[in-house]
Protein backbone atom coordinates (compact mmCIF):
# COMPACT_ATOMS: atom_id res chain seq x y z
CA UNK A 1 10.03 -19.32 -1.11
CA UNK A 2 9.83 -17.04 2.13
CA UNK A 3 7.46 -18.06 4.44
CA UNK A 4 5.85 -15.40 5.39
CA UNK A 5 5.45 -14.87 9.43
CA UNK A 6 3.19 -12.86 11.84
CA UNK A 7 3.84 -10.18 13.78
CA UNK A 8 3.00 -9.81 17.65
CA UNK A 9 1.33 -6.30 18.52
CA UNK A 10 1.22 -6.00 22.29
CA UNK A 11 -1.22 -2.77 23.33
CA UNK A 12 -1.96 -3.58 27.07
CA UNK A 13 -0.01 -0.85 29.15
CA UNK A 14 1.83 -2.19 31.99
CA UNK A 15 2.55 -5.68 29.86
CA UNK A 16 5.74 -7.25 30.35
CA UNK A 17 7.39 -9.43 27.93
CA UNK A 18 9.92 -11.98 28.46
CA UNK A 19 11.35 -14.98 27.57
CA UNK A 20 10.91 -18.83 28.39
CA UNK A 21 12.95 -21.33 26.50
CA UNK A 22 11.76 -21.09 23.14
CA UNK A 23 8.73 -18.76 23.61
CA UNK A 24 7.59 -15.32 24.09
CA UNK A 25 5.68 -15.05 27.26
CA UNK A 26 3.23 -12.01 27.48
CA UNK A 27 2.64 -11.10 31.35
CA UNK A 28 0.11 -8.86 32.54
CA UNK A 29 -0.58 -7.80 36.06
CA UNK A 30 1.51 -10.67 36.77
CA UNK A 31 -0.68 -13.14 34.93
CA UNK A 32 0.79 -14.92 31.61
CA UNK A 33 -1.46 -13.40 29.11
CA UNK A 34 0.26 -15.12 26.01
CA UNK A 35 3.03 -17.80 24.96
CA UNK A 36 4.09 -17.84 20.94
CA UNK A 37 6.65 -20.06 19.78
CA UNK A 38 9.89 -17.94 18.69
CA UNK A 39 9.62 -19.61 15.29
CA UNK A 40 6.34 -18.08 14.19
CA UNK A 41 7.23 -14.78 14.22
CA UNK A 42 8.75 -11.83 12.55
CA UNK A 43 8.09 -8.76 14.67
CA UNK A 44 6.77 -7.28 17.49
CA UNK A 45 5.44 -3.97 17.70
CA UNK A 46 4.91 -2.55 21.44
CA UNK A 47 3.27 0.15 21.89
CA UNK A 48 3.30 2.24 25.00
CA UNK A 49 3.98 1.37 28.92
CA UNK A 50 4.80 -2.34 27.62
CA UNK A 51 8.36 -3.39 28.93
CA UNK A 52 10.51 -6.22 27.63
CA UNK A 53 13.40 -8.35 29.67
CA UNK A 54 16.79 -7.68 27.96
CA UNK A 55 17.06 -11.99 27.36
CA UNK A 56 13.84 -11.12 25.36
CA UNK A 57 15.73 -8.48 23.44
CA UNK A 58 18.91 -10.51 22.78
CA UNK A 59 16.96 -13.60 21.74
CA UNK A 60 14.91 -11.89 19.31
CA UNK A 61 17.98 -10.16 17.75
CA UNK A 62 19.32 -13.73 17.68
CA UNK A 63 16.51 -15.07 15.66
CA UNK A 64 15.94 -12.47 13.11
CA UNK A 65 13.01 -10.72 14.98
CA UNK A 66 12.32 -7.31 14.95
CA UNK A 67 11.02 -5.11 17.84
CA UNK A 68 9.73 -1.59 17.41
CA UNK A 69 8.70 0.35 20.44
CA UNK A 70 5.79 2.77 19.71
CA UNK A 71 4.03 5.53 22.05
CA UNK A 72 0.37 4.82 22.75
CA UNK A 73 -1.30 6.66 20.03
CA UNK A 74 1.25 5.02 17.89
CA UNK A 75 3.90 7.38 16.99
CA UNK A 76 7.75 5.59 16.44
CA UNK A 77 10.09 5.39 19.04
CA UNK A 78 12.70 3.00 18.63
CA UNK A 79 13.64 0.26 16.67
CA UNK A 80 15.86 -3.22 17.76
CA UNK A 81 17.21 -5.56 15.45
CA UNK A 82 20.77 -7.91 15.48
CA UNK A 83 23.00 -8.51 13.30
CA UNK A 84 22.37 -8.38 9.26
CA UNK A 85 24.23 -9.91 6.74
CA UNK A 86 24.23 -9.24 3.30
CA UNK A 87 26.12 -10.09 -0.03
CA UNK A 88 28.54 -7.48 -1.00
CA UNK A 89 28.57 -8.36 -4.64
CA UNK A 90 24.71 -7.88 -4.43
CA UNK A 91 24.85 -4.30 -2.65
CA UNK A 92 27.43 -3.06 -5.27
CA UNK A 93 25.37 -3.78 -7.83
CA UNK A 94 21.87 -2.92 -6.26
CA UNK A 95 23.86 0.82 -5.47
CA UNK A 96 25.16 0.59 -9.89
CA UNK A 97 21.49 0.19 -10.73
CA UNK A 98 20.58 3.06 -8.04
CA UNK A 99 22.97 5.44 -10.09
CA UNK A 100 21.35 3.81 -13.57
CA UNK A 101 18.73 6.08 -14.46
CA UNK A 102 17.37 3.41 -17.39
CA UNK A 103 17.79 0.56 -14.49
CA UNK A 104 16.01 2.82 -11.93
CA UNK A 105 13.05 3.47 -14.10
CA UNK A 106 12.56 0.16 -15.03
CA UNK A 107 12.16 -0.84 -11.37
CA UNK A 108 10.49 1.89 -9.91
CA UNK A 109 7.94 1.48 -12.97
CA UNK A 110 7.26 -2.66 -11.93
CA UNK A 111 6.90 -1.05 -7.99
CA UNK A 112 4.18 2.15 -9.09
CA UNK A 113 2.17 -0.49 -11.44
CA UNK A 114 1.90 -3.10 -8.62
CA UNK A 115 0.36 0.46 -6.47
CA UNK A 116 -1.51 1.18 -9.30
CA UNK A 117 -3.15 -2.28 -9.83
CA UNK A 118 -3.95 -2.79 -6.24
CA UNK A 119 -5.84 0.95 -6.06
CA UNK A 120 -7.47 -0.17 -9.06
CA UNK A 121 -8.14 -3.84 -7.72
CA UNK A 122 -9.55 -1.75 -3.87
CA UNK A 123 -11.61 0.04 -6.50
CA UNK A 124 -13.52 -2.43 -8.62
CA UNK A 125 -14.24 -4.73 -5.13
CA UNK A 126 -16.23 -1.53 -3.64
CA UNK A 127 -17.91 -1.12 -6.59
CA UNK A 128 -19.19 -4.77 -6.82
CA UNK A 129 -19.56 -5.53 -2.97
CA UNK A 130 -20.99 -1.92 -2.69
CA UNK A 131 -22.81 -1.29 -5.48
CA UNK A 132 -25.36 1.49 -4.11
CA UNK A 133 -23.08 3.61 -2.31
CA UNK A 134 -22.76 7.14 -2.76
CA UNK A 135 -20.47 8.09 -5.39
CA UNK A 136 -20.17 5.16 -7.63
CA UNK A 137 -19.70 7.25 -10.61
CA UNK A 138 -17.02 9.03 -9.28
CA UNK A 139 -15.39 5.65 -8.33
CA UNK A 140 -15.75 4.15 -11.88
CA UNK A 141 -14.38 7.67 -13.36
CA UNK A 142 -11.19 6.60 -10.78
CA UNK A 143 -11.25 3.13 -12.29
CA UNK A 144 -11.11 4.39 -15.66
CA UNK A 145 -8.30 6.62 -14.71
CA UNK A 146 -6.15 3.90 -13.12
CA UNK A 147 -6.80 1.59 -16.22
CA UNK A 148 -4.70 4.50 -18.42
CA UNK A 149 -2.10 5.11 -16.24
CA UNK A 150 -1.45 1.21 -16.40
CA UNK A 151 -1.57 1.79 -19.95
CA UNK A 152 1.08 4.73 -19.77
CA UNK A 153 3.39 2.74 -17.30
CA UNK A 154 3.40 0.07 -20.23
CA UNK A 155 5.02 2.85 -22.35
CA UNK A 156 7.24 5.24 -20.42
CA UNK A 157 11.23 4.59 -19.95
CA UNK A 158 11.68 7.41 -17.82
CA UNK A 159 11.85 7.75 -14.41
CA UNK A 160 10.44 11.34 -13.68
CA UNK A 161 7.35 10.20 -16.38
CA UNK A 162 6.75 6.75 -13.79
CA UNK A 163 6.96 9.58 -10.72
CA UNK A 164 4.29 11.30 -12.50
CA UNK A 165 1.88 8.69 -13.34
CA UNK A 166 2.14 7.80 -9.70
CA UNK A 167 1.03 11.25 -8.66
CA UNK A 168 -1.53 11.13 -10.59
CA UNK A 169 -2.90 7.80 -10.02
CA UNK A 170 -2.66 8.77 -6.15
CA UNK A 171 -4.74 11.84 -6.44
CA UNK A 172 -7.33 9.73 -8.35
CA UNK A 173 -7.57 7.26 -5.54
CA UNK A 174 -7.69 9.79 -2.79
CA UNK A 175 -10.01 12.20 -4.20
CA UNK A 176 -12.58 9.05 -4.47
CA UNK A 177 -11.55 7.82 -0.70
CA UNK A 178 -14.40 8.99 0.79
CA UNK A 179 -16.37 7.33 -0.85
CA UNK A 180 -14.88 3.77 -0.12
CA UNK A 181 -15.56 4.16 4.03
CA UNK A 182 -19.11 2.40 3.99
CA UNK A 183 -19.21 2.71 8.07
CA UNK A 184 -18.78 4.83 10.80
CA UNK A 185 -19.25 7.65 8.50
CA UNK A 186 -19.84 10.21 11.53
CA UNK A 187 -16.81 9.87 12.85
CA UNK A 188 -14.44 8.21 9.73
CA UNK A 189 -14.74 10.33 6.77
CA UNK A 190 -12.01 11.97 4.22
CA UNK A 191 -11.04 15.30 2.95
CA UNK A 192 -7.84 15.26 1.85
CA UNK A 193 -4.58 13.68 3.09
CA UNK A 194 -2.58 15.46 6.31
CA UNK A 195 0.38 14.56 8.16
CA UNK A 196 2.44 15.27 10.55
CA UNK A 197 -0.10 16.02 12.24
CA UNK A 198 -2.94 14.28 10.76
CA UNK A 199 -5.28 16.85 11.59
CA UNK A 200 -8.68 14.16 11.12
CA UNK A 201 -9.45 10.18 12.57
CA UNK A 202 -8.91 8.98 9.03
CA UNK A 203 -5.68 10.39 8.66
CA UNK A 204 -5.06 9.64 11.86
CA UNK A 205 -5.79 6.09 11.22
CA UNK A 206 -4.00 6.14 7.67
CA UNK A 207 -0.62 7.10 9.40
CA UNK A 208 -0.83 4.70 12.10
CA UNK A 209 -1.08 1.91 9.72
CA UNK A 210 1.81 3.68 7.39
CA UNK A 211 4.02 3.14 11.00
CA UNK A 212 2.61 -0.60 11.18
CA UNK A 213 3.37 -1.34 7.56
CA UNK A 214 6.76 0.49 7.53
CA UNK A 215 7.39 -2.15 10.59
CA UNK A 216 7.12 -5.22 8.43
CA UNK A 217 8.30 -3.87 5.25
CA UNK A 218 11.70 -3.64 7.69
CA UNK A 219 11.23 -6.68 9.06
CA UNK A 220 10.75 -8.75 5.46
């Protein structure tokens, strides 16, 4: 079983990373902020004016631990990893299935009904930690909805069918998003999703953790 790791997020501008033996040391304004043990990590996401010694760099790529170098407000920059090695036999195969459009469906369809169940799992906990907020109708209709397209996933053998479900099952979720935010409501509230730029905080927010997320799906 993998064991699953953290991830170091270093925001303080001017921070300097380097390394000591076995251990990231964080420095800032010449004071060690930080020490974590090589071993207990998987990434580390910088983000801004936050420098790291090339021995840092090296040892990381060395131990299997990815960097990714973000601006401030959290856009990507760069990413640094070492070596990977992979089993050929396994890659042929995994690119066979890519061209199988019955293999392809069947996997895509396990991914979009793990989404699904998690929307619908995000749903029912508002709903029963939250039971008097605004909109709890709507959020039950959204239930509902994700409880059928579970049921359709169960059926459909085709991948542009499982792209649809998905589709719809997002909409459902989103148009009901609003509703989930229980604070801040003045400043954190939902319309509909933007990118590139987000043009709200939410979707501002939603993005930035997209760029966090895509981070350690790369670094699994």
């Amino acid at each position: 079983m993998k064991k699953l790791l953290n991830t170091l997020y270093v925001t303080s501008q001017g921070a300097y990373l380097n390394k000591e033996g076995e251990t990231i040391t964080v420095n800032v304004e010449r004071e060690v902020r930080l020490r974590l043990p090589i071993h207990t990590l998987a990434g580390v996401v910088c983000f801004g004016n936050v420098m790291m010694s090339p021995f840092l760099m090296g040892f990381c790529a060395e131990r299997g631990v990815r960097i990714s170098f973000l601006t401030e407000y959290g856009k990507f920059l760069a990413r640094i990893e070492g070596p990977v090695s992979g089993n050929v036999l396994l890659r042929r195969q995994q690119y066979r299935w890519a061209d199988d459009p019955d293999k392809s469906a069947e996997i895509a369809r396990a991914v979009v009904m793990a989404k699904v169940a998690n929307c619908r799992t995000s749903l029912q906990r508002v709903l029963r930690d939250h039971s008097d907020i605004d909109g709890g109708t709507a959020v039950k209709t959204a239930v509902n909805a994700h409880e059928s397209s579970l049921s359709m996933l169960m059926k459909t053998t085709v991948l542009d069918s499982v792209r649809g479900v998905e589709g719809d099952a997002a909409r459902q979720y989103f148009s009901v998003f609003d509703h989930l935010i229980v604070a801040q409501k003045e400043d954190f509230f939902f319309r509909e999703r933007s990118r590139r730029p987000p043009l709200d905080k939410m979707n501002a927010l939603l993005s930035f953790l997209y760029t966090l997320l895509m981070h350690d799906v790369r670094s699994a």
